[in-house]
C-alpha atoms as a PDB file:
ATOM      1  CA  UNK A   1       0.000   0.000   0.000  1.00  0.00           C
ATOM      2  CA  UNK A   2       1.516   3.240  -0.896  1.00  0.00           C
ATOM      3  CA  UNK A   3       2.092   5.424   2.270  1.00  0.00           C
ATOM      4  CA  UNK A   4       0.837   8.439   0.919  1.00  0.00           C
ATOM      5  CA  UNK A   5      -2.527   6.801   0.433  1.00  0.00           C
ATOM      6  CA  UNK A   6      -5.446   7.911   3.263  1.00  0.00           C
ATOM      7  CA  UNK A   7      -6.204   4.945   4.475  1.00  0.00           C
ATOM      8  CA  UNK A   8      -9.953   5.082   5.595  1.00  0.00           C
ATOM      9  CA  UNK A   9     -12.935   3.328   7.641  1.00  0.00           C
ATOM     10  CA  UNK A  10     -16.073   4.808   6.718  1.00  0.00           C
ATOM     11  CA  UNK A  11     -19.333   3.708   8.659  1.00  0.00           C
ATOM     12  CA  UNK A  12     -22.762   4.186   6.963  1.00  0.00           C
ATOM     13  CA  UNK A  13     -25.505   4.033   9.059  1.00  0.00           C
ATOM     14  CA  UNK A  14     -28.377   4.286   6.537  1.00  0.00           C
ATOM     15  CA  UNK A  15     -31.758   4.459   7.782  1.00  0.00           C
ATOM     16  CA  UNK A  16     -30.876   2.903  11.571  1.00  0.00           C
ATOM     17  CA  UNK A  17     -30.776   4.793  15.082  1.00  0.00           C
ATOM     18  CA  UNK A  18     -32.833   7.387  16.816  1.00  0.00           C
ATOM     19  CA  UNK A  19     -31.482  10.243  17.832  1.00  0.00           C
ATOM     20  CA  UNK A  20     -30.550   8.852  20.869  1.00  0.00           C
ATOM     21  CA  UNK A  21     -29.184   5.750  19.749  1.00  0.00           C
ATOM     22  CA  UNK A  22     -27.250   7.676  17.198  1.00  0.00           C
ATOM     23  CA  UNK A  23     -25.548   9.806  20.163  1.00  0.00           C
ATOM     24  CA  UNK A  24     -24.932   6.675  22.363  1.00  0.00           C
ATOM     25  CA  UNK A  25     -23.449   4.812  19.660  1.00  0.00           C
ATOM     26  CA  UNK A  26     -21.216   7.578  18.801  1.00  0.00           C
ATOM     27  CA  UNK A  27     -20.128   8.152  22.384  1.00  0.00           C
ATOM     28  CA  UNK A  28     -19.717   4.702  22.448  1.00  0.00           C
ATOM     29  CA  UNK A  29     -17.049   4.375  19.170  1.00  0.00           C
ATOM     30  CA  UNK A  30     -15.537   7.657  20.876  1.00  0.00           C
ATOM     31  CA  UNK A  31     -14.772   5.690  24.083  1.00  0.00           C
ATOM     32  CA  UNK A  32     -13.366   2.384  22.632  1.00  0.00           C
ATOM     33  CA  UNK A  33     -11.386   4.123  19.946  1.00  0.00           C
ATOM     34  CA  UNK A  34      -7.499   3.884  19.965  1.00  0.00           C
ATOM     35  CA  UNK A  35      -5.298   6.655  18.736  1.00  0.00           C
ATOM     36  CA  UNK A  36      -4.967   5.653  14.953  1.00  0.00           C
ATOM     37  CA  UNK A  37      -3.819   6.867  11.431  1.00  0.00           C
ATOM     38  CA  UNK A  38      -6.640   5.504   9.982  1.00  0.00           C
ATOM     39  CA  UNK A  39      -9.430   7.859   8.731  1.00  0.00           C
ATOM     40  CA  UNK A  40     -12.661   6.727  10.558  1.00  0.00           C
ATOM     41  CA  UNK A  41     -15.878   8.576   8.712  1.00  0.00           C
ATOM     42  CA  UNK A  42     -19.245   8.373  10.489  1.00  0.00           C
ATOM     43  CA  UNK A  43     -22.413   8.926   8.319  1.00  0.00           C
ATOM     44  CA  UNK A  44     -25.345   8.570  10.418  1.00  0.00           C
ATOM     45  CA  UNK A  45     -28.457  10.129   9.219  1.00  0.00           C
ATOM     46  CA  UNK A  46     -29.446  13.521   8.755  1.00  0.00           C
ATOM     47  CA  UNK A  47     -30.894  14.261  12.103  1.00  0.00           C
ATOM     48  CA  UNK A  48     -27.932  13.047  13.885  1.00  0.00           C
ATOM     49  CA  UNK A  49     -25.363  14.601  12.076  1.00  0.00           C
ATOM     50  CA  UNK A  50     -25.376  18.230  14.794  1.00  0.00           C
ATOM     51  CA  UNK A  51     -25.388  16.064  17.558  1.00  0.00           C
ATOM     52  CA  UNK A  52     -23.205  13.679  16.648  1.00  0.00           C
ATOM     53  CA  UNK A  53     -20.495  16.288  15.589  1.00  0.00           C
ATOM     54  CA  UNK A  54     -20.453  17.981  19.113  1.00  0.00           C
ATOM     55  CA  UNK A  55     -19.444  14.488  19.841  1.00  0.00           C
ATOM     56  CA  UNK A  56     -16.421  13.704  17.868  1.00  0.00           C
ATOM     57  CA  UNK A  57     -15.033  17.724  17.007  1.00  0.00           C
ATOM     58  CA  UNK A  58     -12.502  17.362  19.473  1.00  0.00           C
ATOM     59  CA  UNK A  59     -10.801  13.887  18.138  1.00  0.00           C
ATOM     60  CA  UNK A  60      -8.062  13.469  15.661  1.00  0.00           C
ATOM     61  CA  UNK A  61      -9.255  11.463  12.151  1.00  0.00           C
ATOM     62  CA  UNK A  62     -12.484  11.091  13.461  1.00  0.00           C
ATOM     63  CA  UNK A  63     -14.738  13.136  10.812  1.00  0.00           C
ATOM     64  CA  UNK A  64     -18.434  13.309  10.038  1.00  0.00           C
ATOM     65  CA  UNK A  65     -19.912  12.679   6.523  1.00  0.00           C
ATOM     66  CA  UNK A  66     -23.508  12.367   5.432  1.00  0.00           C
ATOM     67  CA  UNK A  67     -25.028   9.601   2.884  1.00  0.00           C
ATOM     68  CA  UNK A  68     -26.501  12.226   0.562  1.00  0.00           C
ATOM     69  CA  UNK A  69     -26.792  15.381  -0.830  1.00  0.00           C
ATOM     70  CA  UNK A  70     -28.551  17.423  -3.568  1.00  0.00           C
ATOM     71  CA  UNK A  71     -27.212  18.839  -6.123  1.00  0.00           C
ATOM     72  CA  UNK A  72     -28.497  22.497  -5.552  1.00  0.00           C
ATOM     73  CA  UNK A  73     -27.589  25.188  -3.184  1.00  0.00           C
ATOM     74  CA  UNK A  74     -31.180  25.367  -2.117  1.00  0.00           C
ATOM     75  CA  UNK A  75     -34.603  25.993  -3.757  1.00  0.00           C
ATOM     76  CA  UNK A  76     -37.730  23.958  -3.759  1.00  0.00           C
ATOM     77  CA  UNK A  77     -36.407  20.384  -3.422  1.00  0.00           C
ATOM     78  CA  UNK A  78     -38.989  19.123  -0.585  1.00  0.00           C
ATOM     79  CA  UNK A  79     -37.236  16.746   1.639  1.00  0.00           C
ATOM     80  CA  UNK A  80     -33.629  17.823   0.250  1.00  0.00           C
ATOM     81  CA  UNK A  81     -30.221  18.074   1.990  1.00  0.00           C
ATOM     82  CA  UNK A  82     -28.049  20.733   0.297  1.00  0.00           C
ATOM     83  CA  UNK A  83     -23.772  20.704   0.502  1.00  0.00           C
ATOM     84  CA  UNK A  84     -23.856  23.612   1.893  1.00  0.00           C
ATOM     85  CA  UNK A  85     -26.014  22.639   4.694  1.00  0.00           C
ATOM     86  CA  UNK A  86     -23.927  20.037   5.572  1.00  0.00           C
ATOM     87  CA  UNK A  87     -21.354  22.010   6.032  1.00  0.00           C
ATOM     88  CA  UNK A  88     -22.742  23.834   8.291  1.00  0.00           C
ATOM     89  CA  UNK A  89     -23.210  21.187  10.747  1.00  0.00           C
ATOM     90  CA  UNK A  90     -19.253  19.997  10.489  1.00  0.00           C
ATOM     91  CA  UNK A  91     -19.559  17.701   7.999  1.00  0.00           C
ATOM     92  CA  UNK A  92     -16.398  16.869   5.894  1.00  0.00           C
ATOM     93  CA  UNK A  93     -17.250  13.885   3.738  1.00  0.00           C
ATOM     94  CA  UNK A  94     -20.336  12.702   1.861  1.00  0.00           C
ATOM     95  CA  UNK A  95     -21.344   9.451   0.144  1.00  0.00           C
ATOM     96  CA  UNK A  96     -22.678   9.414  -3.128  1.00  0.00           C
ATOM     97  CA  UNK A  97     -24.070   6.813  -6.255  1.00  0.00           C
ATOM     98  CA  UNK A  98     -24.890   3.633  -3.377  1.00  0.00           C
ATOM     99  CA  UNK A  99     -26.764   0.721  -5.226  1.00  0.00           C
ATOM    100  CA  UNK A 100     -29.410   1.576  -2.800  1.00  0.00           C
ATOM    101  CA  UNK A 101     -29.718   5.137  -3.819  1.00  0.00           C
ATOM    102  CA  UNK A 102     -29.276   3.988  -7.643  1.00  0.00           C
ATOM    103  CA  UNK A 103     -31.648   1.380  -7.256  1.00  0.00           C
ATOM    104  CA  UNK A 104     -34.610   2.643  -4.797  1.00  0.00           C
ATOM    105  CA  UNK A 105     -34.262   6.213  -6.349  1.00  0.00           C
ATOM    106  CA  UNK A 106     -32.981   5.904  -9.607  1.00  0.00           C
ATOM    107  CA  UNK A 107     -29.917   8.190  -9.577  1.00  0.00           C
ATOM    108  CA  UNK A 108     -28.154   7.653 -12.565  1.00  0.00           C
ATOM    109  CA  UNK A 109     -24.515   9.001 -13.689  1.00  0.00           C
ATOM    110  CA  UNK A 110     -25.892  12.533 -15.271  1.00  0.00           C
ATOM    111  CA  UNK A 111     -27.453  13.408 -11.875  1.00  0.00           C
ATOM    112  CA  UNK A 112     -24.229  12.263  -9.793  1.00  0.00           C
ATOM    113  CA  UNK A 113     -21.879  13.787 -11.732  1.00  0.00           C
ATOM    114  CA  UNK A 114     -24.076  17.252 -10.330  1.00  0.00           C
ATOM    115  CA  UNK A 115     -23.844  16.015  -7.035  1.00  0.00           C
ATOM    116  CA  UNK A 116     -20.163  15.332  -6.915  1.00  0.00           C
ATOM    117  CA  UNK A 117     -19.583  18.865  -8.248  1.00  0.00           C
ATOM    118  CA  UNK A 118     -21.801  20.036  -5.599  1.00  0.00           C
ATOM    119  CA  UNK A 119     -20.080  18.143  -2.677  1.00  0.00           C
ATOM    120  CA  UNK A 120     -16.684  19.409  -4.035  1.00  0.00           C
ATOM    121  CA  UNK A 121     -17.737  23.553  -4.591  1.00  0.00           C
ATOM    122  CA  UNK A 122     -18.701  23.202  -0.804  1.00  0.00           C
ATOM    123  CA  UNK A 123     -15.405  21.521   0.343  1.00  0.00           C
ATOM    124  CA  UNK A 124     -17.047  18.179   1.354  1.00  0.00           C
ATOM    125  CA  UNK A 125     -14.826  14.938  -0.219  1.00  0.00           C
ATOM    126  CA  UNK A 126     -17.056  12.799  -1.958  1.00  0.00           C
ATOM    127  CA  UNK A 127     -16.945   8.861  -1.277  1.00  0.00           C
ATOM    128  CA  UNK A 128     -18.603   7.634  -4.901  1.00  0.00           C
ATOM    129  CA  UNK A 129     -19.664   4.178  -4.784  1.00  0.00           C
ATOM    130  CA  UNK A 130     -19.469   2.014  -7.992  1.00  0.00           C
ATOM    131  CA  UNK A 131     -19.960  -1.886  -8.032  1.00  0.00           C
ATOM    132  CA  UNK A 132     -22.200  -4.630 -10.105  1.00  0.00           C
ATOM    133  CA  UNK A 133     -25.306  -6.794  -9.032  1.00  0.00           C
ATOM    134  CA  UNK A 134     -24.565 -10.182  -9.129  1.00  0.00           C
ATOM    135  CA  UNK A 135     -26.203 -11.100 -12.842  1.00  0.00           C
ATOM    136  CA  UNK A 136     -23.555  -8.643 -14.393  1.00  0.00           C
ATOM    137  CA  UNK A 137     -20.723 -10.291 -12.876  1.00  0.00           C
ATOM    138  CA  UNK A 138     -21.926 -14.018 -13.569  1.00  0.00           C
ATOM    139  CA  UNK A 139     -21.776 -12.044 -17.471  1.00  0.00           C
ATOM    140  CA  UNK A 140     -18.328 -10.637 -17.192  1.00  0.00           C
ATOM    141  CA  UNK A 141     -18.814  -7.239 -17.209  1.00  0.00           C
ATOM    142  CA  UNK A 142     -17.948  -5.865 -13.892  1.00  0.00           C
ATOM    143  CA  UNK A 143     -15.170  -3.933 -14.858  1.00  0.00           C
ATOM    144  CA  UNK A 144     -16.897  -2.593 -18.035  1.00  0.00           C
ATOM    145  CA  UNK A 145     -19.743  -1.622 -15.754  1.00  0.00           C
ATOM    146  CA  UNK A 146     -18.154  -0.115 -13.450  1.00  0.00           C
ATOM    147  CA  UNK A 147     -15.905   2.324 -16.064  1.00  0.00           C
ATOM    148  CA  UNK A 148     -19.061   3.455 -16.937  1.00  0.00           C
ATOM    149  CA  UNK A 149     -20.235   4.287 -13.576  1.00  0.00           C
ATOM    150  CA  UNK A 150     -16.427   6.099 -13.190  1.00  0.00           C
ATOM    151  CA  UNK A 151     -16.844   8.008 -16.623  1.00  0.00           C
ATOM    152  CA  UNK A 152     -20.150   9.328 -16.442  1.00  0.00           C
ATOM    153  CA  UNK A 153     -19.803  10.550 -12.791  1.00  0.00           C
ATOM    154  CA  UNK A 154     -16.201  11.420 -12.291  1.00  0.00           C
ATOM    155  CA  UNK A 155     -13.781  11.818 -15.447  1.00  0.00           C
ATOM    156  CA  UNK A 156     -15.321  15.279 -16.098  1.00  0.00           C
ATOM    157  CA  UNK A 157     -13.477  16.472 -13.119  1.00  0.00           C
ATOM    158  CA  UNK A 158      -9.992  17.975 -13.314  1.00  0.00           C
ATOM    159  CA  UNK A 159      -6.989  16.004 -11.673  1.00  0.00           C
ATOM    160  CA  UNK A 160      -7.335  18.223  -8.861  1.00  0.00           C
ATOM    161  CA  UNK A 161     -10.729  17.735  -8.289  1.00  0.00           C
ATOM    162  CA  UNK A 162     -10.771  14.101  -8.590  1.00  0.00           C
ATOM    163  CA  UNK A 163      -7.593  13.930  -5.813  1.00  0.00           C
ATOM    164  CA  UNK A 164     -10.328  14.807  -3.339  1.00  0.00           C
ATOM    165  CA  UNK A 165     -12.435  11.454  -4.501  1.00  0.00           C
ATOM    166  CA  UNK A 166     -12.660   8.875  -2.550  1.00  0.00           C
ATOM    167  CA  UNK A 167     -13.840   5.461  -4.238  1.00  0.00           C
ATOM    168  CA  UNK A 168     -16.178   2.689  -2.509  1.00  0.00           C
ATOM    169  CA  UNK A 169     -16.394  -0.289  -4.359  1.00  0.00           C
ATOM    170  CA  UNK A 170     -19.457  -2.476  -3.432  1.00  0.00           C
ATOM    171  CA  UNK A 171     -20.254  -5.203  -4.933  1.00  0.00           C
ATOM    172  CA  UNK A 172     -23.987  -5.548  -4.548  1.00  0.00           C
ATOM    173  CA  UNK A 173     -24.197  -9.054  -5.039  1.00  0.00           C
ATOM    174  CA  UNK A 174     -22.375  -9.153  -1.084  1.00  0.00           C
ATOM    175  CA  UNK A 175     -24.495  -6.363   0.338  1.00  0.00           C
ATOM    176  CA  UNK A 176     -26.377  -7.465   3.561  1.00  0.00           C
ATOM    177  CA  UNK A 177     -26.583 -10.580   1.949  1.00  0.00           C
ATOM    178  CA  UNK A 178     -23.754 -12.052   4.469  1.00  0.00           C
ATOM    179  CA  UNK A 179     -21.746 -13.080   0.983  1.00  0.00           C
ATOM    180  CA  UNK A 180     -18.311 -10.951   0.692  1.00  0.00           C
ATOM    181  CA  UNK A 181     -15.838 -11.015  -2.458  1.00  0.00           C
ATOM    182  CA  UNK A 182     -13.253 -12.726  -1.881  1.00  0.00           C
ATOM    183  CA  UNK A 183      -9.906 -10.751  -1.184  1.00  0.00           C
ATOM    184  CA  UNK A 184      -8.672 -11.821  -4.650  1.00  0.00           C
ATOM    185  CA  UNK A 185     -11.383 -10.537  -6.316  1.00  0.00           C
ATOM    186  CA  UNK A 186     -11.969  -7.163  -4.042  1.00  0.00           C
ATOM    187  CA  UNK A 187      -8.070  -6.764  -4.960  1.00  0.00           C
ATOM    188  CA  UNK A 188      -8.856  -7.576  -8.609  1.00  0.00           C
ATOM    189  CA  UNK A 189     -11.667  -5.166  -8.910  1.00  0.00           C
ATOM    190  CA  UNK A 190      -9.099  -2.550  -6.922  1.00  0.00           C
ATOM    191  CA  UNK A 191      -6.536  -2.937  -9.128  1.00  0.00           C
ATOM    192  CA  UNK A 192      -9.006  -2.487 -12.078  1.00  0.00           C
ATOM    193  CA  UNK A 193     -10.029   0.968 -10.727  1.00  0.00           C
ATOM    194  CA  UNK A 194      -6.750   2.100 -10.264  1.00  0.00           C
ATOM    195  CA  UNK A 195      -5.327   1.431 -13.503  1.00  0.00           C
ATOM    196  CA  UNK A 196      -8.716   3.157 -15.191  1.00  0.00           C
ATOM    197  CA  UNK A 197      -7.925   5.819 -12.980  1.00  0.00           C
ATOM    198  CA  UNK A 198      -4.536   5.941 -14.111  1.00  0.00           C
ATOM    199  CA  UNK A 199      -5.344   5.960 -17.892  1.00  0.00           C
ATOM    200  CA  UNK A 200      -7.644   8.928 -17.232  1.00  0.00           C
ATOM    201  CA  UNK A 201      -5.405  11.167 -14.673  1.00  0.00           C
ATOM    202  CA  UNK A 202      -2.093   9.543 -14.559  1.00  0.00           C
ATOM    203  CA  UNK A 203      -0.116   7.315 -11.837  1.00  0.00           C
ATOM    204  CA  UNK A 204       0.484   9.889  -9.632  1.00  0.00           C
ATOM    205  CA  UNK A 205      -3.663  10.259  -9.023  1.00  0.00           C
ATOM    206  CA  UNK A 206      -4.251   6.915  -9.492  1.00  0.00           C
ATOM    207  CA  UNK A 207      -1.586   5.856  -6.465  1.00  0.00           C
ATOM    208  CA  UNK A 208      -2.982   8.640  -4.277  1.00  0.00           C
ATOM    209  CA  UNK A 209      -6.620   7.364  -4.533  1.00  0.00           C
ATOM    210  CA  UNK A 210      -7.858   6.198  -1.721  1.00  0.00           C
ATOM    211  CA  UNK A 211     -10.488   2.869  -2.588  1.00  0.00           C
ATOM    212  CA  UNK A 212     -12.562   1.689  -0.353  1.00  0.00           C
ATOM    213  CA  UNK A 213     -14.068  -2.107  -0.228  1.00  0.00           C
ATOM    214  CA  UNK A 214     -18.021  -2.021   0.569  1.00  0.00           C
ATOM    215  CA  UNK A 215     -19.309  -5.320   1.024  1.00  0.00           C
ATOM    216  CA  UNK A 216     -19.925  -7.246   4.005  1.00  0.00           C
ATOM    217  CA  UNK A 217     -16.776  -6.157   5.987  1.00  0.00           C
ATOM    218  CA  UNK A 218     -16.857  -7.697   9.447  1.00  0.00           C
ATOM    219  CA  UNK A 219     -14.014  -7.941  12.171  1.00  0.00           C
ATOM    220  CA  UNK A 220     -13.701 -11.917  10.657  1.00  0.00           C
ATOM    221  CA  UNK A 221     -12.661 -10.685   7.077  1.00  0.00           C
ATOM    222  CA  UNK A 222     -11.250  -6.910   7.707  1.00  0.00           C
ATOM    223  CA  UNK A 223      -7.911  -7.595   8.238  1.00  0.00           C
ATOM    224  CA  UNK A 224      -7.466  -9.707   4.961  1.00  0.00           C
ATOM    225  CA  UNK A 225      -8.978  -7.278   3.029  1.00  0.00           C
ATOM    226  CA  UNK A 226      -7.144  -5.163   4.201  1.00  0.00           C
ATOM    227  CA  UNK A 227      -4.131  -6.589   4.056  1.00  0.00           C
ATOM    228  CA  UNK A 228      -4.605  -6.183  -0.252  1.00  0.00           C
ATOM    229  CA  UNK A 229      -2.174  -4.121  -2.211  1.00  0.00           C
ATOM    230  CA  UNK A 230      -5.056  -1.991  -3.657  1.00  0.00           C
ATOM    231  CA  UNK A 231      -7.565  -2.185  -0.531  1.00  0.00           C
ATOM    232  CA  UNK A 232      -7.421   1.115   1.018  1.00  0.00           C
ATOM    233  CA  UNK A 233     -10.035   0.549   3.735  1.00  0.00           C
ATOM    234  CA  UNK A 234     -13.427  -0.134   4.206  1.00  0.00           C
ATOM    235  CA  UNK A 235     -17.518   1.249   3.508  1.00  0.00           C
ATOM    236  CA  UNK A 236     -18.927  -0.442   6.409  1.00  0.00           C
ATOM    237  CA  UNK A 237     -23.001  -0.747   6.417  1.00  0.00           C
ATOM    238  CA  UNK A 238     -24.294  -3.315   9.172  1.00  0.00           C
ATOM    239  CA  UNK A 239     -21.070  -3.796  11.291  1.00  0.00           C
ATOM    240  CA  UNK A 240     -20.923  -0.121  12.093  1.00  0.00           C
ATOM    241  CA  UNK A 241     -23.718   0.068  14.092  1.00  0.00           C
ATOM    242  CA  UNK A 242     -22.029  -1.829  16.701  1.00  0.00           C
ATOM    243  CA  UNK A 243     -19.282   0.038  18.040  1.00  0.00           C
ATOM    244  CA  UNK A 244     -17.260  -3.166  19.146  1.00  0.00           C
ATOM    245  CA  UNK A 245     -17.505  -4.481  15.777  1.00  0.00           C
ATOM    246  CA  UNK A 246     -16.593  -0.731  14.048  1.00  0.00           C
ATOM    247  CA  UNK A 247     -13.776  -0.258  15.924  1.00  0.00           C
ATOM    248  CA  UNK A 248     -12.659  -3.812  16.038  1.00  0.00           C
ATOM    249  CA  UNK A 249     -12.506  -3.030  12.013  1.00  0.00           C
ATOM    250  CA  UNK A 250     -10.808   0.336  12.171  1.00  0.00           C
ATOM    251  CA  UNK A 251      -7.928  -1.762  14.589  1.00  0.00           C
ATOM    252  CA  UNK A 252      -7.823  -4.415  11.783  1.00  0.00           C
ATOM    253  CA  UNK A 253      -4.635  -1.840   9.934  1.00  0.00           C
END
């Protein structure tokens, strides 16, 4: 792994917690966490995200990131989150393009591409998730898929825009399903980003880019994906909502 490369843990809470659930289970990471290099990212939901970041301000690479944002400043978008509003509530990072999002509300690459440019005008680093259901792998076109995922979203950016991207790779054949890649193939799939990556922007992006590994990482399988050339850390969906399990992932570097 190159040292220069951030090497992150990003929980996603999705749709799980109250708002007191949210703050005890922050507290609770808070406590059991260890001084680390890693970059731990907590993206509870909306409502949480004020309380939560009077929580962790204080604490070195511990940073606050949402799971969505609009593409506008602000206007009549009913039930909209703008970048700029999560800024003002500390956030730093922001996830954008999950299979969820893609596949419950149909965002496709033209509207991400708005979003990421939205997330990066308001200084919030997007993590832009990419990955394949299970019928396009069993077809072999994983890697095609996901170039187009990277093209349409991303390569419109210049190479200093893009060095604030982080990539999540999920495969959503292995999401909440209790299946996981294998390391080989998470490292494949990696290593396929990278080089694309590379082709666009050049090595020197392409070995800065942090890419994450979003599918079914537990304390059981962290440290072996981990352990990958190309595996930069994790997206972690049902494991971070117990903070044993989080933090037992975060220690897995």
């Amino acid at each position: 792994m190159s040292q220069e490369r951030l090497k992150i843990v990003a929980g996603n809470w999705k749709m799980h917690k109250t708002y007191q659930e949210g703050r005890d289970l922050a507290a609770s990471i808070v406590e059991k966490l260890t001084p680390t290099q890693t970059m731990v990212v907590l993206c509870p939901p909306f409502i949480h995200l004020k309380g939560i970041s009077t929580i962790i301000n204080d604490i070195t690479h511990l940073e606050l990131g949402a799971q969505n944002c609009h593409f506008a400043e602000q206007g009549a978008y009913t039930g909209e989150v703008s970048a700029p509003m999560l800024r003002s509530v500390g956030c730093r990072w922001v996830i954008l393009g999950h299979s969820e999002r893609r596949e419950y509300f149909g965002e496709d690459e033209a509207l991400l591409a708005k979003k990421v440019d939205a997330a990066l005008a308001h200084e919030l680093r997007p993590i832009f998730c990419c990955g394949e259901k299970l019928e396009v792998r069993e077809a072999g076109k994983h890697v095609e898929l996901v170039q187009q995922q990277l093209q349409g979203a991303l390569f419109h950016l210049s190479a200093e825009q893009f060095g604030r991207v982080v990539i999540a790779y999920e495969p959503v054949w292995a999401i909440g399903t209790g299946q996981t890649a294998t390391p080989g193939q998470a490292q494949e799939m990696h290593a396929a980003i990278r080089q694309m990556v590379a082709d666009k922007y050049g090595s020197e992006v392409a070995d800065g880019l942090s890419i994450l590994y979003g599918g079914s990482v537990k304390p059981a399988n962290a440290k072996e994906l981990f352990a990958r050339p190309d595996v930069d850390g994790g997206l972690i969906g049902g494991a971070s909502l117990k903070a044993d399990d989080f933090v037992a992932i975060v220690n897995a570097f």
